[in-house]
Protein backbone atom coordinates (compact mmCIF):
# COMPACT_ATOMS: atom_id res chain seq x y z
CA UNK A 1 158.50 -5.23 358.53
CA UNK A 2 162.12 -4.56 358.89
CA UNK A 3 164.21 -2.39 357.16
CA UNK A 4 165.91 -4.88 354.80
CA UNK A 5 162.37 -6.12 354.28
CA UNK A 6 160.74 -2.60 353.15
CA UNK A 7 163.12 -3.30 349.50
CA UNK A 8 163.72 -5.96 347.02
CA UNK A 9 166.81 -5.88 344.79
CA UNK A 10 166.32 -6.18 341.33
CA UNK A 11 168.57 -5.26 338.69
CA UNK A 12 171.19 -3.76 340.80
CA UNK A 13 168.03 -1.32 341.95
CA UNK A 14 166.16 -1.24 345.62
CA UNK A 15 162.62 -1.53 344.50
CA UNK A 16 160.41 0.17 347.52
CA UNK A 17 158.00 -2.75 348.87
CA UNK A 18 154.46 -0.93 349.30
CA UNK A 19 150.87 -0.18 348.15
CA UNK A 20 149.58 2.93 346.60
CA UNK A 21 147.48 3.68 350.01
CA UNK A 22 151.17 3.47 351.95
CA UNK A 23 152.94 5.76 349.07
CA UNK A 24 150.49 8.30 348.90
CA UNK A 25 150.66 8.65 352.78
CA UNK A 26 154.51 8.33 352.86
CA UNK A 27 154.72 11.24 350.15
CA UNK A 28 152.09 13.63 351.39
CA UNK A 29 154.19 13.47 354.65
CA UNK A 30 157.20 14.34 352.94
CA UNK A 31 155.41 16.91 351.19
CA UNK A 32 154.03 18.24 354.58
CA UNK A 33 157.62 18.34 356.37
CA UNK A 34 159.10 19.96 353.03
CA UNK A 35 161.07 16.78 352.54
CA UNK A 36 162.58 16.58 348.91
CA UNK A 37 162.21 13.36 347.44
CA UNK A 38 162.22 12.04 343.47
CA UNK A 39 159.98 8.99 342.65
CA UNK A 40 160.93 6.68 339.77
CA UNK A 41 158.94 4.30 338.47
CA UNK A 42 160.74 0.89 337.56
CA UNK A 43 159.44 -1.00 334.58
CA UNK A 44 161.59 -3.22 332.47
CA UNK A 45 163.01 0.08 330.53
CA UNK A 46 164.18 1.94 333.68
CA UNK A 47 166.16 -0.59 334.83
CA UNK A 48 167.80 -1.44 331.16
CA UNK A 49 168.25 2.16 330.71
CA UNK A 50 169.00 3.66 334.03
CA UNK A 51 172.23 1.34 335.08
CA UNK A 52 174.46 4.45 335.25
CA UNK A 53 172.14 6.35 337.70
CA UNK A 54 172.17 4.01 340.60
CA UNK A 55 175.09 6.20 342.31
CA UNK A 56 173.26 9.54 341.89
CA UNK A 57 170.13 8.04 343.29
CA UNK A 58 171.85 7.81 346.15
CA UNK A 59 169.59 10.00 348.94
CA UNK A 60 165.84 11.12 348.73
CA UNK A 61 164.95 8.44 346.25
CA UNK A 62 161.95 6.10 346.03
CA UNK A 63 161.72 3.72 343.28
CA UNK A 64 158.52 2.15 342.48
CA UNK A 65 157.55 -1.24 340.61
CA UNK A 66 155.54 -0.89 337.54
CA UNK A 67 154.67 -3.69 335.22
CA UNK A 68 154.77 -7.50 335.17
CA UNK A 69 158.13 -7.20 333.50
CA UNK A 70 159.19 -6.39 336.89
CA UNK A 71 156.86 -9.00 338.43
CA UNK A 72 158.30 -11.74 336.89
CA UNK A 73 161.82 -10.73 337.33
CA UNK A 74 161.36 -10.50 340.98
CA UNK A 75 160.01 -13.54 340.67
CA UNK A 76 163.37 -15.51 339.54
CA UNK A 77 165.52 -13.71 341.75
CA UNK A 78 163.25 -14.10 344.88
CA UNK A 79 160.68 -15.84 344.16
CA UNK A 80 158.07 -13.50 345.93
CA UNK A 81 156.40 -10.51 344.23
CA UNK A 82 155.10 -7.21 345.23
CA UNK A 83 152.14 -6.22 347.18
CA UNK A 84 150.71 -4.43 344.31
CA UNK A 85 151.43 -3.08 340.62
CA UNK A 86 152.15 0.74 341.19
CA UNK A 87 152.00 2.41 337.62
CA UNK A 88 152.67 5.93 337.21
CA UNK A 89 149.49 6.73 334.61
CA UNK A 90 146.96 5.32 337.51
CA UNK A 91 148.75 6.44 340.85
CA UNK A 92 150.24 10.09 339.56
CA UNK A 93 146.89 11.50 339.17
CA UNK A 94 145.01 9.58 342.27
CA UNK A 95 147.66 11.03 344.35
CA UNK A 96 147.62 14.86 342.58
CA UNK A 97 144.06 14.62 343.49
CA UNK A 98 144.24 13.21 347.27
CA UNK A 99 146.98 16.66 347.56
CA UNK A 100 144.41 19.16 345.91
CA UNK A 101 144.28 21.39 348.89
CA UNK A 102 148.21 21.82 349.65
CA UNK A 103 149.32 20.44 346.11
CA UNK A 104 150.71 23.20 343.66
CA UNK A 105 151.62 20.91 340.32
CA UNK A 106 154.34 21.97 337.80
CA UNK A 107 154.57 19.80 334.20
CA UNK A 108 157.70 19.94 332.10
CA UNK A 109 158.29 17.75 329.43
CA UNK A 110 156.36 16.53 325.85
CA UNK A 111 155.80 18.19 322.51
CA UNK A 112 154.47 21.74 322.58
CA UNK A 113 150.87 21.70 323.59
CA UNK A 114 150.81 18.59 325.51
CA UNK A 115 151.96 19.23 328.72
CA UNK A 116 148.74 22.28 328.25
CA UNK A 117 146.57 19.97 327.40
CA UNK A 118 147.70 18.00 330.36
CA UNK A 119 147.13 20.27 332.92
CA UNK A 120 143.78 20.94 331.62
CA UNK A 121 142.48 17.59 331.92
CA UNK A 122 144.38 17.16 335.89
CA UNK A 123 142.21 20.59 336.55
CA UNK A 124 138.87 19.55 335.39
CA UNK A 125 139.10 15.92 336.09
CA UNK A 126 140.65 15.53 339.40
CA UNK A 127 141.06 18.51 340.97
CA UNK A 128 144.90 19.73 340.80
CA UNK A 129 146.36 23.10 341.15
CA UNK A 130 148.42 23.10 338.38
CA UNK A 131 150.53 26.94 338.62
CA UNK A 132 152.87 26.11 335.56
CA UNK A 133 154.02 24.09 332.38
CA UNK A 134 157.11 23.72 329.83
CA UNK A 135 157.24 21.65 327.08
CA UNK A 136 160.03 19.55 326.53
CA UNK A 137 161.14 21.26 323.42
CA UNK A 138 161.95 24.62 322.92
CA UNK A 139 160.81 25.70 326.54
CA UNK A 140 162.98 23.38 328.05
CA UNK A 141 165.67 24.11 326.21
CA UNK A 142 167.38 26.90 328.42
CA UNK A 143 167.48 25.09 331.41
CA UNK A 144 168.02 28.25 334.30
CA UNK A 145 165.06 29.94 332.51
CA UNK A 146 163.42 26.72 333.43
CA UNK A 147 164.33 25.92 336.53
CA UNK A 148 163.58 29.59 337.23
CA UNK A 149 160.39 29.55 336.11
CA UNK A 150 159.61 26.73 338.43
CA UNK A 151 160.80 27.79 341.42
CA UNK A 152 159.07 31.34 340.79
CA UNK A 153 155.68 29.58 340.51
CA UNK A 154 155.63 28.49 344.00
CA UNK A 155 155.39 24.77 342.98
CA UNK A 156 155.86 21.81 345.59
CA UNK A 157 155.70 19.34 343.13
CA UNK A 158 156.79 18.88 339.20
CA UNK A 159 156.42 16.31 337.02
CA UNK A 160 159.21 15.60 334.43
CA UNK A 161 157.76 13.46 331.13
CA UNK A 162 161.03 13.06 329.12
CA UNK A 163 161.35 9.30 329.16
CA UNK A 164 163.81 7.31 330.47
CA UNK A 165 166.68 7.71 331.64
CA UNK A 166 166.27 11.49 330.31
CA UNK A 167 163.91 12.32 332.89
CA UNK A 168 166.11 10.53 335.66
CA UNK A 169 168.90 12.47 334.65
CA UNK A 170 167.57 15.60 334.33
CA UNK A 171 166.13 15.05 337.80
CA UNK A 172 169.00 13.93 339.78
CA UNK A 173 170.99 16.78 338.33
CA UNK A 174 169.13 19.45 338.80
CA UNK A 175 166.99 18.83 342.21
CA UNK A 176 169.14 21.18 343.89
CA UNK A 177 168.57 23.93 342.15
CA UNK A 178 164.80 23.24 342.82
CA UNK A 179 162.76 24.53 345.29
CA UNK A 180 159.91 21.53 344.60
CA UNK A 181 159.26 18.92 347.30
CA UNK A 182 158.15 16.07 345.19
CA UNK A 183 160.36 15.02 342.34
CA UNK A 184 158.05 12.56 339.49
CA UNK A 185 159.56 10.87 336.49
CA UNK A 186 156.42 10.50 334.81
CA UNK A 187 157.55 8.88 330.83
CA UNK A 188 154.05 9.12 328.83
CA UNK A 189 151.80 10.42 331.70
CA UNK A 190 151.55 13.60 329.88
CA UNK A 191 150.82 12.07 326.37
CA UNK A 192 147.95 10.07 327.83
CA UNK A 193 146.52 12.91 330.06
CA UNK A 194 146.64 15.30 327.08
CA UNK A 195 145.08 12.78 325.01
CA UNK A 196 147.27 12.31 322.41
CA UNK A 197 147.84 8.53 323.20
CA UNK A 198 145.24 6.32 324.10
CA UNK A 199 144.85 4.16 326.97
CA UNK A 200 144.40 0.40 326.41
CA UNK A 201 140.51 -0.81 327.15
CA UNK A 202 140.67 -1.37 331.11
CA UNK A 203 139.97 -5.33 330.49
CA UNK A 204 143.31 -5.36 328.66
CA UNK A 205 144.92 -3.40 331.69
CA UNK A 206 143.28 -6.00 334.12
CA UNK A 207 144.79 -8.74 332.41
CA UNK A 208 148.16 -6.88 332.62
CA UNK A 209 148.46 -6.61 328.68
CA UNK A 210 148.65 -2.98 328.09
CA UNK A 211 152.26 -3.38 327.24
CA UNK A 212 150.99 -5.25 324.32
CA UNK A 213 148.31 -2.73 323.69
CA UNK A 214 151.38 0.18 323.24
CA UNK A 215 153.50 -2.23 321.13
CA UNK A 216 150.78 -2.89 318.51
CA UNK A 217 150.06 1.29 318.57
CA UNK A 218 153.95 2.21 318.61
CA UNK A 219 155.32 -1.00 316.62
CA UNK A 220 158.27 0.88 315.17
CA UNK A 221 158.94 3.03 318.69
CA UNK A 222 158.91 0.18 321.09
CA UNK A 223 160.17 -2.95 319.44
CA UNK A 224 162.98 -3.43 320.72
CA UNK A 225 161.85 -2.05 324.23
CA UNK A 226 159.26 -5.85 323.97
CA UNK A 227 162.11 -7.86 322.26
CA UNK A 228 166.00 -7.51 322.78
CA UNK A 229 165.66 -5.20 326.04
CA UNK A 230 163.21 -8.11 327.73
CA UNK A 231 166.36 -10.40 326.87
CA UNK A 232 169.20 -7.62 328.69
CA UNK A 233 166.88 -6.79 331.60
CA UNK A 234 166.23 -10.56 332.43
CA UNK A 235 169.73 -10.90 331.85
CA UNK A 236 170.53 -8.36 334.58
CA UNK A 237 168.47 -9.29 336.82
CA UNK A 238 169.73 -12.71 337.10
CA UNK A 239 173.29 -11.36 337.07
CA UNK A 240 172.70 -8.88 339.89
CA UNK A 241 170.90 -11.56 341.81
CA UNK A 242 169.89 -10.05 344.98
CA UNK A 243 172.50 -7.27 345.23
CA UNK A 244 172.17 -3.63 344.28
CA UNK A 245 174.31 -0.82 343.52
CA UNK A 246 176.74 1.21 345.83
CA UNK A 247 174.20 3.37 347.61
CA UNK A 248 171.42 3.40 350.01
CA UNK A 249 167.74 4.51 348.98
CA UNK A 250 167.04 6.42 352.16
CA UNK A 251 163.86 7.94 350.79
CA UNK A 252 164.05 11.54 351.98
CA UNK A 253 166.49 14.28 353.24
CA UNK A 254 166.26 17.98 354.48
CA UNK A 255 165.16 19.70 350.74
């Protein structure tokens, strides 16, 4: 596959073309060779929300398709689709547990007690060496205690759960002040490891409806995220055709 080939375009984005088998190996490599690199994962919100971004994701970012949102806007813009649906609640913890042995997992982000419960269940259930968490609230609040706090708990990876673009934003401004390998915008991860929001019955996720599943849970929340933003992110990916911002997603650098 060439180079232009390893990308689509899609709302002014460069969506990585790959399967979870091929990111988990690309990212445990970067994590070996101490490569910094944030991972977003593009559903029909992260590209409505995220438009301002595109020039600070510049260098050492992957961005990932997630949902059929994306699928079917690829679709009328190049009438192909991806390999495979990479969501962050299934892939995020497969790949925390495939990097138990060098892995050391950091979880900012949620209301207080979440990102705790979290890291419980990523212990007992697959495995992770989780060495710290913040919650999004008041211990994320000062953000050099933070960011100090990370760094001194020797962690090569964090997860940030602040939705989007908040979590973006937060990442692409202050991964240099990290000492973390592996950058994750990870939206409700946390919610649904701690618990707190249920999954959707896996034959619903099969048939790609858990979108549906959320919006009937979270009417109020996420009614316009299923109604009006459908319309703007169709509308910018037909706009934006097969073109993409002013920057190249090079996937890692030197961290």
């Amino acid at each position: 596959m060439s180079q232009a080939d390893k990308y689509l375009a899609l709302g002014g984005f460069k969506l990585l073309r790959t399967t979870g088998n091929e990111l988990e190996q690309q990212l445990q490599g970067h994590l070996e060779h101490g490569e910094q690199t944030a991972l977003f994962f593009a559903n029909t919100n992260f590209i409505v929300q995220c438009q301002g971004l595109q020039e600070q994701m510049a260098q050492s970012t992957l961005i990932i398709n997630d949902g059929i949102g994306v699928d079917i806007g690829t679709w009328l813009v190049h009438r192909t689709r991806f390999p495979q649906n990479l969501n962050g609640t299934d892939f995020i913890p497969a790949f925390l547990h495939s990097i138990q042995q060098q892995g050391r997992v950091y979880l900012f982000g949620g209301k207080p007690g979440i990102a705790l419960r979290a890291a419980n269940t990523l212990r007992t259930e697959f495995g992770v060496n989780v060495v710290g968490v913040s919650d999004g609230y008041s211990q994320g609040q000062d953000t050099q205690a933070l960011i100090n706090q990370i760094n001194n708990s020797g962690a090569n990876v964090l997860l940030v759960a602040m939705g989007n673009p908040l979590q973006e934003r937060w990442i692409l401004q202050q991964r240099a002040n990290l000492k973390v390998t592996l950058l994750f915008g990870v939206g409700a991860l946390l919610d649904f490891l701690a618990g707190d929001k249920p999954r959707a019955p896996d034959w619903i996720r099969r048939l790609r409806l858990e979108w549906f599943y959320r919006l009937c849970l979270e009417p109020a929340r996420l009614a316009r995220r299923y109604t009006l933003d459908i319309g703007l992110f169709l509308a910018l990916c037909l706009r934006t055709g097969k073109r993409t911002g002013n920057y190249t997603n090079s996937g890692s650098s030197k961290g």
